[in-house]
Protein backbone atom coordinates (compact mmCIF):
# COMPACT_ATOMS: atom_id res chain seq x y z
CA UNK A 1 82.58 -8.25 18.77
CA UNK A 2 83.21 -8.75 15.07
CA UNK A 3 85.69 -12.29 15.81
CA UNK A 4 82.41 -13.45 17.93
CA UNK A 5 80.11 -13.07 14.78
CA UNK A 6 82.40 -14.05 12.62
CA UNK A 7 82.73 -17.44 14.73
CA UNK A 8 78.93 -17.92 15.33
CA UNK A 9 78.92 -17.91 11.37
CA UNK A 10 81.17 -20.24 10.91
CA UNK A 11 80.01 -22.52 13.88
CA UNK A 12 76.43 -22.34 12.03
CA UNK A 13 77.81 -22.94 8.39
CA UNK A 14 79.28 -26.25 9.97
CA UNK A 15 76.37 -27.35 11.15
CA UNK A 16 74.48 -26.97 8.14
CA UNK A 17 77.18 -27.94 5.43
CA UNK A 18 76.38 -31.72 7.16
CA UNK A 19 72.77 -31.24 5.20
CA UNK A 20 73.44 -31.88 1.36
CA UNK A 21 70.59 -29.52 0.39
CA UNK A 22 72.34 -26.68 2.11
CA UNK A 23 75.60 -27.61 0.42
CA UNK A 24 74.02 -27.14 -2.96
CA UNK A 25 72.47 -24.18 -1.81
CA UNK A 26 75.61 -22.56 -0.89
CA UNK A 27 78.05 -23.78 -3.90
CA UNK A 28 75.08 -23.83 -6.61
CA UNK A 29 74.02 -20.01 -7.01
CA UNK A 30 71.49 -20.68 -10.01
CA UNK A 31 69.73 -22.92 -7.59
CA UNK A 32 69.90 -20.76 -4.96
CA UNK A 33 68.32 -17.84 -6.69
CA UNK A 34 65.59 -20.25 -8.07
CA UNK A 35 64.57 -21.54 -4.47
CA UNK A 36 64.70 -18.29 -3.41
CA UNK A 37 62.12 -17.33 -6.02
CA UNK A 38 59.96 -20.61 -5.61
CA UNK A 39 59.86 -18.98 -1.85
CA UNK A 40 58.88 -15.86 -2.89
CA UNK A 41 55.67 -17.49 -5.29
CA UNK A 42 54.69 -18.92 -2.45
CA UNK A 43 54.74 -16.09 -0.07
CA UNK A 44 52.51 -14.19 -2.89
CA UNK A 45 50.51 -16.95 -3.30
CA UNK A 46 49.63 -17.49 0.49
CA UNK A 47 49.31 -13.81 0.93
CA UNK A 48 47.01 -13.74 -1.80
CA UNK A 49 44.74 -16.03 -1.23
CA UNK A 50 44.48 -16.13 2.79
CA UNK A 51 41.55 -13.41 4.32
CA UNK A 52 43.95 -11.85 6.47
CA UNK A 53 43.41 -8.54 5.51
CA UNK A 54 40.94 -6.52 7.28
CA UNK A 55 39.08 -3.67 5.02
CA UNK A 56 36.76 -2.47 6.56
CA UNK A 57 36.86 0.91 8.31
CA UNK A 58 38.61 0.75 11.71
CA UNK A 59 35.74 1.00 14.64
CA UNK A 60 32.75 0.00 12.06
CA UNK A 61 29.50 -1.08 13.63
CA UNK A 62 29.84 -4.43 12.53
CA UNK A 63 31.88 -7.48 12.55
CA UNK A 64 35.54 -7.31 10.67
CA UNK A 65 35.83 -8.09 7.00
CA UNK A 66 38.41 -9.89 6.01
CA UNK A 67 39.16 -10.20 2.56
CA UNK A 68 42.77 -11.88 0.89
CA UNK A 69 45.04 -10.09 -1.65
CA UNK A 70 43.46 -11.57 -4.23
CA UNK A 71 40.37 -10.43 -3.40
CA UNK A 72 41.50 -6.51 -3.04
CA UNK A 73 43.33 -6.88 -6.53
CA UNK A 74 39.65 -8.51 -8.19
CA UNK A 75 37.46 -5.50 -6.88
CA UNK A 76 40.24 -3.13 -7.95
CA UNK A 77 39.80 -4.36 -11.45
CA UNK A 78 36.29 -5.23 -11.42
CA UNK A 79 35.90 -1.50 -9.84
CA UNK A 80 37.56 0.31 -12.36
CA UNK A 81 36.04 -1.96 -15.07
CA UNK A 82 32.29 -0.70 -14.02
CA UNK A 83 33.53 3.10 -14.22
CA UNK A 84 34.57 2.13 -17.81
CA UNK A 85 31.13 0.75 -18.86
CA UNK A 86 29.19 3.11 -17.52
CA UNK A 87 31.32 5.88 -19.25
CA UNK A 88 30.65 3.99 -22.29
CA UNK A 89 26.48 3.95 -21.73
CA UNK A 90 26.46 0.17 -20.61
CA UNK A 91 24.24 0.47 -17.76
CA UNK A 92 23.43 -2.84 -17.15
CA UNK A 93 27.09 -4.56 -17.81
CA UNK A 94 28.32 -1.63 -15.01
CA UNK A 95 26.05 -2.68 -12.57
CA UNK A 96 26.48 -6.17 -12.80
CA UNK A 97 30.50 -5.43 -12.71
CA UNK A 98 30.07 -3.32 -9.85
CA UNK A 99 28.13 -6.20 -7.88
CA UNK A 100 30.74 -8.40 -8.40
CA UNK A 101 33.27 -5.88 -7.01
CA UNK A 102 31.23 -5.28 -4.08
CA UNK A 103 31.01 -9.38 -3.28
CA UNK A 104 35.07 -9.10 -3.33
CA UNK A 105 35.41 -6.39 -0.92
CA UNK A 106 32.14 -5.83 1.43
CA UNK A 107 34.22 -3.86 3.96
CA UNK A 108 35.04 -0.70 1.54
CA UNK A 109 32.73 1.77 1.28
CA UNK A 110 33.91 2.93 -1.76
CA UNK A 111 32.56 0.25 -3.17
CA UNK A 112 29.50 0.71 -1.84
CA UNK A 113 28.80 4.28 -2.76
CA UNK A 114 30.15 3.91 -5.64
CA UNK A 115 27.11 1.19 -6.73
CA UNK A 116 24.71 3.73 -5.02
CA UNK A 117 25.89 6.51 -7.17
CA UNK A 118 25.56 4.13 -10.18
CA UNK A 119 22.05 3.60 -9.33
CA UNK A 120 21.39 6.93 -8.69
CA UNK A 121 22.01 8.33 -12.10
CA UNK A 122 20.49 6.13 -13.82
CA UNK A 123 17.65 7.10 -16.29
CA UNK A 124 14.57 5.38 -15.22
CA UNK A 125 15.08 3.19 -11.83
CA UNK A 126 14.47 -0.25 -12.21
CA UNK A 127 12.29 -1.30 -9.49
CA UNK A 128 14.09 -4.63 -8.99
CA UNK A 129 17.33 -2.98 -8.02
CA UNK A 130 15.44 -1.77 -5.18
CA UNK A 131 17.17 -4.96 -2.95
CA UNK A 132 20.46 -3.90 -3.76
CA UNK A 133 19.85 -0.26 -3.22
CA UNK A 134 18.84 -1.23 0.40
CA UNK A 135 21.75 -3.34 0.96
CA UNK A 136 24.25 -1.40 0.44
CA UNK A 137 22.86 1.73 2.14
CA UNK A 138 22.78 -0.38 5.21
CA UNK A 139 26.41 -1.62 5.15
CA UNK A 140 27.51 2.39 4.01
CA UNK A 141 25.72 3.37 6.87
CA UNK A 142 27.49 0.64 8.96
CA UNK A 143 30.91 0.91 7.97
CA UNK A 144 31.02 5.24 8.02
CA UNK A 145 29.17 5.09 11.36
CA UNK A 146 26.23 7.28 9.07
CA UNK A 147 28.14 10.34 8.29
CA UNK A 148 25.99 13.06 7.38
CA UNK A 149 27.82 13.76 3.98
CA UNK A 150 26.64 9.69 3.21
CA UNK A 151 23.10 11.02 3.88
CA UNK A 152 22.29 13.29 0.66
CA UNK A 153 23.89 9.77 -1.77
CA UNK A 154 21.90 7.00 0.85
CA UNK A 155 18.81 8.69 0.95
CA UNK A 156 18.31 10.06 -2.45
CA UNK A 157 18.92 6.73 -4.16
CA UNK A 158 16.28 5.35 -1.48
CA UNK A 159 13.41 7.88 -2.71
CA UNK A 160 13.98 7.36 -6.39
CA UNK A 161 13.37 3.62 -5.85
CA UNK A 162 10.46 4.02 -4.25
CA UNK A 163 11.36 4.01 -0.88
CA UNK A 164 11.14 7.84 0.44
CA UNK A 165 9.56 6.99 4.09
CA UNK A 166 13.22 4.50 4.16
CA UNK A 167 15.33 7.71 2.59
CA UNK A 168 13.56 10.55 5.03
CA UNK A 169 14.29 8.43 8.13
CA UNK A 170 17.76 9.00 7.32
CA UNK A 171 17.67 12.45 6.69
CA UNK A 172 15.43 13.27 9.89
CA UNK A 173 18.49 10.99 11.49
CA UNK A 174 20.74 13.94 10.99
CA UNK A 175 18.54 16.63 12.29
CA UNK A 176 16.75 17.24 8.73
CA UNK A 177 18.98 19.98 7.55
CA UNK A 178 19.49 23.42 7.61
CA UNK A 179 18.05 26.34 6.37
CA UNK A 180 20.55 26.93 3.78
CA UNK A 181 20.93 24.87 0.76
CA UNK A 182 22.13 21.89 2.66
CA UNK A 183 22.20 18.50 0.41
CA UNK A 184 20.79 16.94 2.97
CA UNK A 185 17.54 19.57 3.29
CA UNK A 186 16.83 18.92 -0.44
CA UNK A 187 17.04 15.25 -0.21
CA UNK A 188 14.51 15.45 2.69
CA UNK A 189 11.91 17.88 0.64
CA UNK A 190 12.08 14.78 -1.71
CA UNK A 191 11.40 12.14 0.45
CA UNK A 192 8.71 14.07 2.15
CA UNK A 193 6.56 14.57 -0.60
CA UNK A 194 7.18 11.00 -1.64
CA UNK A 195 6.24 9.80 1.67
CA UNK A 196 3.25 12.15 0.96
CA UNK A 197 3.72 14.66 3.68
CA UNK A 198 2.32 17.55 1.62
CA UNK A 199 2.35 20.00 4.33
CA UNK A 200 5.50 19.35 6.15
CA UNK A 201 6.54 19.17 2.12
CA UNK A 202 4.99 22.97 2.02
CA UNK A 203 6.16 24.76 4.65
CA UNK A 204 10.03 23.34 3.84
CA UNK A 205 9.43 24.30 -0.52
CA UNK A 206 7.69 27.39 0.70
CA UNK A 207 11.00 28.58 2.75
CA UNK A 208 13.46 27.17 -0.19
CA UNK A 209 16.74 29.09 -0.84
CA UNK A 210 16.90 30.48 -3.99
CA UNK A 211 19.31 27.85 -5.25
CA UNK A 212 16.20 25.11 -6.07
CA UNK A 213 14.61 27.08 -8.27
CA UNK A 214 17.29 25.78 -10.75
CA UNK A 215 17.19 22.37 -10.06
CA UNK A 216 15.43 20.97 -13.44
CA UNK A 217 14.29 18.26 -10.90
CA UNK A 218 13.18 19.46 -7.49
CA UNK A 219 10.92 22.39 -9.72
CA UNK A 220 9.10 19.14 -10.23
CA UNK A 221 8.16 18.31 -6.86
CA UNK A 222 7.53 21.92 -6.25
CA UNK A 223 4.85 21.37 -9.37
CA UNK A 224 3.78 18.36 -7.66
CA UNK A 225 2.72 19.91 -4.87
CA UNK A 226 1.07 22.53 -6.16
CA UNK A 227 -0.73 20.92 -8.51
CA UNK A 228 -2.22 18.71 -5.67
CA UNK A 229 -2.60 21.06 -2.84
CA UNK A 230 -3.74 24.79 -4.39
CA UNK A 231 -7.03 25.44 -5.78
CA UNK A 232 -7.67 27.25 -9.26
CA UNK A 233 -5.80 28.84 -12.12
CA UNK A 234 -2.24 28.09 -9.83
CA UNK A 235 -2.81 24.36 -9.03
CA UNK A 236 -4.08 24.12 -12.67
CA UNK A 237 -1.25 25.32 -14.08
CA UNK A 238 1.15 23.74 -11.99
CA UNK A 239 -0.88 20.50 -13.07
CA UNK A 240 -0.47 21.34 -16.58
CA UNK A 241 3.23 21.47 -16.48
CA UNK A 242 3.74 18.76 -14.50
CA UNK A 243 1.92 16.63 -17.36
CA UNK A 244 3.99 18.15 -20.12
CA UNK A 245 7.01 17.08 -18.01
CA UNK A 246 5.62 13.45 -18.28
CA UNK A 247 6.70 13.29 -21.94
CA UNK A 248 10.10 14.61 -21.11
CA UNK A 249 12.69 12.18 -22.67
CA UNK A 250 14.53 10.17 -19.73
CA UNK A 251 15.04 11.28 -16.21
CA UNK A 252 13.17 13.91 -15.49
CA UNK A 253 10.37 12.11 -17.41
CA UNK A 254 10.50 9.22 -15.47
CA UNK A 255 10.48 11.66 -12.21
CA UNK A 256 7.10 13.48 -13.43
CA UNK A 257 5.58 10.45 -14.20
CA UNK A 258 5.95 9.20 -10.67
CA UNK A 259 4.94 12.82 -9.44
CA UNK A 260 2.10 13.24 -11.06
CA UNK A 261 0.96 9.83 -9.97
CA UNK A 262 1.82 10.74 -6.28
CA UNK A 263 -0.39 13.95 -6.83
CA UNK A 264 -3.48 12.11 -9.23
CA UNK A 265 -3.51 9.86 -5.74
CA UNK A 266 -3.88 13.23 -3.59
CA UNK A 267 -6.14 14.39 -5.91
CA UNK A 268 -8.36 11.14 -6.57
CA UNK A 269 -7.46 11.83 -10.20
CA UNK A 270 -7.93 8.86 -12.11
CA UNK A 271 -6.98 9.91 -15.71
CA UNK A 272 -4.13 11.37 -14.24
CA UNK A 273 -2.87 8.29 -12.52
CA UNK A 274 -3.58 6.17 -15.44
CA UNK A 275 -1.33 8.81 -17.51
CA UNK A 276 1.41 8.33 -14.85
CA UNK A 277 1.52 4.74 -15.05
CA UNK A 278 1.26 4.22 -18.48
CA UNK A 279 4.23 5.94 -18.96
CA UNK A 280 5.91 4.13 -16.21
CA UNK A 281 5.29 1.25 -18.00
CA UNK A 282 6.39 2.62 -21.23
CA UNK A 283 9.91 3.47 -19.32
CA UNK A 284 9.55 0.20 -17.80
CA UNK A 285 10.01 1.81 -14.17
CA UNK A 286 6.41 0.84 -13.07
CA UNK A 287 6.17 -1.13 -9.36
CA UNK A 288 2.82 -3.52 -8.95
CA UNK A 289 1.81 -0.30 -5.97
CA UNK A 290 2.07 1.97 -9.05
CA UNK A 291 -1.24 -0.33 -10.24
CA UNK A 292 -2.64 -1.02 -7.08
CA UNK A 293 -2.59 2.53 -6.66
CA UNK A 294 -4.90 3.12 -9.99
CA UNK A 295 -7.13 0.30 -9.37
CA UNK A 296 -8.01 1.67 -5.65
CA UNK A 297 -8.87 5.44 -7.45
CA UNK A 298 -11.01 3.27 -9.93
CA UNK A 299 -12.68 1.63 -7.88
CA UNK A 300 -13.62 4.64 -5.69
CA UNK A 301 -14.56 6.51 -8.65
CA UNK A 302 -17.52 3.73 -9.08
CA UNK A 303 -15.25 2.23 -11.70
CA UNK A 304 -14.83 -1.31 -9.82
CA UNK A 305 -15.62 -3.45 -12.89
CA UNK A 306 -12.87 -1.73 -14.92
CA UNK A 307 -10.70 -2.09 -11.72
CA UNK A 308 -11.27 -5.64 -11.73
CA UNK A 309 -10.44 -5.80 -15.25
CA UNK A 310 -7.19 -4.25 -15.14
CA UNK A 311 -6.09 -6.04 -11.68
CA UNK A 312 -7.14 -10.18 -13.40
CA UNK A 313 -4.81 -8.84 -16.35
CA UNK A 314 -1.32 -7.65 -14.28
CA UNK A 315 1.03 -10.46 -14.04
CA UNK A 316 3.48 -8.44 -12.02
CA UNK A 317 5.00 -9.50 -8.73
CA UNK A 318 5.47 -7.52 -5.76
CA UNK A 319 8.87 -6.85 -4.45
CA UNK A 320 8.73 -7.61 -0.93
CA UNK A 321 6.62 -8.50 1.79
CA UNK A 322 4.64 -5.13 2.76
CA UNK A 323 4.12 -4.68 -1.14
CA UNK A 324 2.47 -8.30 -1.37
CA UNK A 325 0.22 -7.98 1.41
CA UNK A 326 -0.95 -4.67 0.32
CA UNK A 327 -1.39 -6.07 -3.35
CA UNK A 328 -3.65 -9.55 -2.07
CA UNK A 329 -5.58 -6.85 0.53
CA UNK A 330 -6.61 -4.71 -2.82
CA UNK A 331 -7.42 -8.24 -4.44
CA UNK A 332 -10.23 -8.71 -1.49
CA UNK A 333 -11.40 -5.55 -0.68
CA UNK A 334 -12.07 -5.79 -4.88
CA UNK A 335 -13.67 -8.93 -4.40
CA UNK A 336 -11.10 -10.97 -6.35
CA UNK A 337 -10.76 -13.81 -3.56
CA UNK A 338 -9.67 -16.04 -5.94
CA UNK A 339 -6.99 -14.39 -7.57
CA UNK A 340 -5.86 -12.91 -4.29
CA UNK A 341 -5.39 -16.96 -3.36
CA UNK A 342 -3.55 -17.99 -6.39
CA UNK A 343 -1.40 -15.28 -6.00
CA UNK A 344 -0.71 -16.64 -2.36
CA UNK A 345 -0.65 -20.50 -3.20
CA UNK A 346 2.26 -20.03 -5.85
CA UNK A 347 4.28 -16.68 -4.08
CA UNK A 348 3.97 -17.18 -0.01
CA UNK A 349 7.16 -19.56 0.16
CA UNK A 350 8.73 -16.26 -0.92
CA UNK A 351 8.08 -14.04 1.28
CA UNK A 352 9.34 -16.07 4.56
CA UNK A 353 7.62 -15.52 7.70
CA UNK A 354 6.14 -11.93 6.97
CA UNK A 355 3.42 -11.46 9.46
CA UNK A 356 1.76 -9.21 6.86
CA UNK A 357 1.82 -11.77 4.09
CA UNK A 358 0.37 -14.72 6.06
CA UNK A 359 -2.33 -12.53 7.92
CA UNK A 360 -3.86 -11.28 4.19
CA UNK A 361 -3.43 -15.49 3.30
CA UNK A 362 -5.07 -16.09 6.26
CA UNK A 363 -7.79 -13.44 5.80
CA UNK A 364 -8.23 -14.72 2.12
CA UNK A 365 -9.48 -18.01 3.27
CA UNK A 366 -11.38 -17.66 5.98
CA UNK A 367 -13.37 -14.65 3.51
CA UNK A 368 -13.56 -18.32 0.89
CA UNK A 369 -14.39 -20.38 4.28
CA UNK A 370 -11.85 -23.00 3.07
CA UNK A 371 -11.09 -24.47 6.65
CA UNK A 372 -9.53 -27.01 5.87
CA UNK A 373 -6.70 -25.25 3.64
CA UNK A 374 -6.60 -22.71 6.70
CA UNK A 375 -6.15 -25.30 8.83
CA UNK A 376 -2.78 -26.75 6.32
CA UNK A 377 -1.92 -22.82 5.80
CA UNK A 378 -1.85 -22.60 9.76
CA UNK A 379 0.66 -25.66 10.06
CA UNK A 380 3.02 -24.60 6.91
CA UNK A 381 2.97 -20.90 9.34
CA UNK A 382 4.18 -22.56 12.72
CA UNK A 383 7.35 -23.83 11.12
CA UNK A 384 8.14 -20.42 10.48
CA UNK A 385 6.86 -19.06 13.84
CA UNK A 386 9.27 -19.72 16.20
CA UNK A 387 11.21 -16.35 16.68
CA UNK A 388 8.20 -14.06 15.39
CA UNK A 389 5.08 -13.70 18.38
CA UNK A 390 2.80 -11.85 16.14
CA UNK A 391 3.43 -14.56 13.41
CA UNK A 392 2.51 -17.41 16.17
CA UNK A 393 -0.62 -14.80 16.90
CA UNK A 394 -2.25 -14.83 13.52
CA UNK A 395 -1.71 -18.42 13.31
CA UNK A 396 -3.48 -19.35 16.86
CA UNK A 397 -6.00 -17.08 15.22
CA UNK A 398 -6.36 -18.12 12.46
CA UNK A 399 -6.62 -21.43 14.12
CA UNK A 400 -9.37 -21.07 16.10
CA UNK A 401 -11.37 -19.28 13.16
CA UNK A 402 -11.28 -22.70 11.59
CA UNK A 403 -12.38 -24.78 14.69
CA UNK A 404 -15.18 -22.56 15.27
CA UNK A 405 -16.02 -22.68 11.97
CA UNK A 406 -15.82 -26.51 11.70
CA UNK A 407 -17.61 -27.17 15.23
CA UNK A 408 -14.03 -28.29 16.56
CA UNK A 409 -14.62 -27.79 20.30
CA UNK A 410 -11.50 -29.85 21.22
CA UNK A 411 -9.22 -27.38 18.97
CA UNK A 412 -10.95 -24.57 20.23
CA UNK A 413 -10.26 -25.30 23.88
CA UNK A 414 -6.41 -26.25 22.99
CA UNK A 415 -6.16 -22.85 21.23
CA UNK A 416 -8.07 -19.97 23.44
CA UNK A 417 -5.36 -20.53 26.09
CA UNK A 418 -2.80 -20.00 23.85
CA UNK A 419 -4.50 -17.16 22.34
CA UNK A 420 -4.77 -14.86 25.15
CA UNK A 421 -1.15 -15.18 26.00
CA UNK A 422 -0.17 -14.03 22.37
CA UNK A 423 1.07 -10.88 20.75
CA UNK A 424 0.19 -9.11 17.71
CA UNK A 425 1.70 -6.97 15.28
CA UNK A 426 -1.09 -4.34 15.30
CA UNK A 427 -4.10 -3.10 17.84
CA UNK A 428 -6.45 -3.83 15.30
CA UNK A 429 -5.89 -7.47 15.26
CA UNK A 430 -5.66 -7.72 18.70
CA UNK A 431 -9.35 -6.54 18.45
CA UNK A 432 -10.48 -8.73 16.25
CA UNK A 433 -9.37 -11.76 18.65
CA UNK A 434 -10.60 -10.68 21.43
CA UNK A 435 -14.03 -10.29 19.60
CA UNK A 436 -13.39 -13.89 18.24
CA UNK A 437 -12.34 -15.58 21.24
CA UNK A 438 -15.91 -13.73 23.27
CA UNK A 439 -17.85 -14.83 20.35
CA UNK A 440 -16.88 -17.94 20.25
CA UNK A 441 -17.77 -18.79 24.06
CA UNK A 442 -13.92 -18.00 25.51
CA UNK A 443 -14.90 -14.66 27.82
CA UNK A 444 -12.47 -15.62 30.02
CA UNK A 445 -9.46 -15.49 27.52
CA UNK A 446 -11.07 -12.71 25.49
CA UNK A 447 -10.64 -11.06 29.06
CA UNK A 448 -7.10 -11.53 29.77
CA UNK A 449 -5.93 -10.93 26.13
CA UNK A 450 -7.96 -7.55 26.41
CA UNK A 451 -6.09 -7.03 30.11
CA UNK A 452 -2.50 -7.38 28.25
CA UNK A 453 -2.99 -5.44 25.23
């Protein structure tokens, strides 16, 4: 066996000696060990910088992230970095450290809750982290399959950037919690009273464990709720405290401000809510619905003028789609048409193809009568219309407003057809065409659309 090997060896060191770089290599040992190491760079460097590696989770809803060496050794660094700041107090340098991480390595969830728990503990929420917050709860969620002990982390950082209905779907997800002092139970009892479900809030603060009552924090919401659902001396009180809270230096200041702004709302408390929000602002935590919020009390306190005031003065911008729509259908129901379409002309491009966003554009104009910019709005709205029905809905609408308006027969009769085939996002507006389309002559279609819905 060993005279076989030994000849195979000898038959192959033949064959190469007739090669003059394999003659050097064999008599020239510096060389050799410098090729060898030349390979070896280029191994590392290929192995680096090739996405080969998978990192995500194995069985992850979700498509397989591959990232290279290099990438893994980056959000390493760039991970450890961010702990670093934020141990030294730099907020903002640790978040932006921790992004860049997270762009390295998408498919490690480390990453990802460990940029949740950044934003979590921070002082006073920014409202314009509010995109990232959502991102990464949706690709924790994807790559642990939502485990429940994600759910306290995803859905707390959810309700303390405004988005409790978001943070309490997640938490209902996973049965709600139990009776004990589950994590995921106290998260809920926040995100319920944010979403303002004051009695389901109740009945869950009224059955606490003991454990709450020394939560600096939740004793908040539990003032909250008080404050805005018992009558005398106790609701006073509670109300009292509450305010006092407001004052508070840092977190839990920030947190009663947004409480007692959440129960001045329940309460149609306008002093209240203007408190809130001031501070807010102070702490630089206010959202635009923290305004719209105090101009809708004002104005149905009798106060419209000063509600006027205050809403021509904010230069603010909502954050997404459902906030701008809400913000431009304050603007008209406060008679600010104007504002509510120079808001529009500069910001819809923005906001994509939200349905909400181009029905309140559409709704602005035809309350100005401005056909023909309807009839422009309409055509900017079918380029974005192709995959969304309810979009191509409130345009055909919105298109046959204007050729009734402008004694357009020929549009009208193109458009009817088309408008009792569509769909819409909410009953409401379904109603409103059907009235249209009768109005307007169509019975026939106002029929059939009335049939489907």
């Amino acid at each position: 066996m060993e005279k076989t090997i030994r000849k195979r060896r000898t038959r192959l060191s033949r064959r190469l000696s007739k090669f003059r770089f394999f003659r050097v290599l064999n008599k020239d040992r510096g060389f050799a060990v410098v090729f060898l190491l030349l390979l070896a760079v280029v191994g590392l460097v290929v192995g680096g910088t090739l996405r080969w590696w998978s990192s995500s989770p194995a069985g992850h809803a979700g498509p397989v992230i591959r990232i290279s060496g290099l990438d893994w050794l980056q959000a390493w660094s760039l991970r450890r970095s961010a702990q670093q700041l934020a141990r030294e107090g730099k907020y903002d340098e640790a978040l932006y450290t921790w992004r860049a991480a997270v762009a390295r390595n998408l498919g490690d969830p480390e990453l990802h809750r460990g940029i949740l728990r950044h934003l979590h503990e921070a002082l006073v929420p920014d409202p314009a982290h509010v995109v990232i917050v959502e991102a990464s709860v949706q690709w924790l969620a994807r790559l642990t399959r939502t485990n429940r002990t994600e759910i306290p982390l995803m859905a707390g950082v959810l309700e303390r950037y405004t988005r409790p209905e978001s943070g309490l779907a997640w938490a209902d997800a996973q049965g709600g919690g139990s009776g004990v002092d589950d994590p995921v139970l106290r998260v809920r009892a926040r995100c319920l009273l944010g979403a303002g479900q004051w009695e389901a809030f109740g009945r869950v603060w009224q059955g606490r464990p003991p454990g709450w009552d020394g939560d600096p924090e939740l004793v908040l919401y539990g003032e909250a709720w008080r404050s805005a659902t018992e009558e005398g001396a106790k609701g006073r009180e509670a109300g009292e405290r509450l305010r006092a809270a407001v004052n508070d230096s840092g977190r839990r200041g920030a947190v009663a401000a947004r409480l007692l702004l959440y129960s001045a709302e329940k309460r149609s408390s306008v002093e209240d809510a203007q408190t809130a929000v001031a501070r807010l602002v102070q702490l630089h935590g206010d959202t635009t619905m923290d305004h719209v919020r105090v101009w809708t009390l004002l104005a149905a306190a009798g106060r419209g003028e000063e509600a006027r005031r205050l809403a021509r003065e904010y230069r603010g911008t909502p954050l997404d789609a459902a906030g701008a729509a809400r913000f431009v259908g304050t603007l008209l129901d406060l008679g600010l048409s104007r504002e509510a379409l120079d808001f529009l002309e500069a910001k819809i491009q923005g906001y994509g193809g939200s349905v909400e966003v181009w029905r309140a554009y559409f709704d602005a104009l035809i309350k100005e009568a401005r056909w023909s910019e309807l009839r422009r709005a309409c055509a900017s709205a079918r380029l974005l219309s192709g995959r969304q029905e309810s979009l191509t809905g409130e345009v055909l609408f919105a298109e046959l407003r204007a050729a009734v308006a402008a004694g357009r027969r020929g549009d009208g009769e193109r458009v009817a057809p088309e408008l009792a085939l569509s769909t819409f996002a909410t009953p409401a507006r379904m109603v409103a065409a059907v009235s249209t389309l009768r109005e307007s002559g169509y019975v026939e279609q106002a029929w059939s659309l009335l049939q489907r819905g």
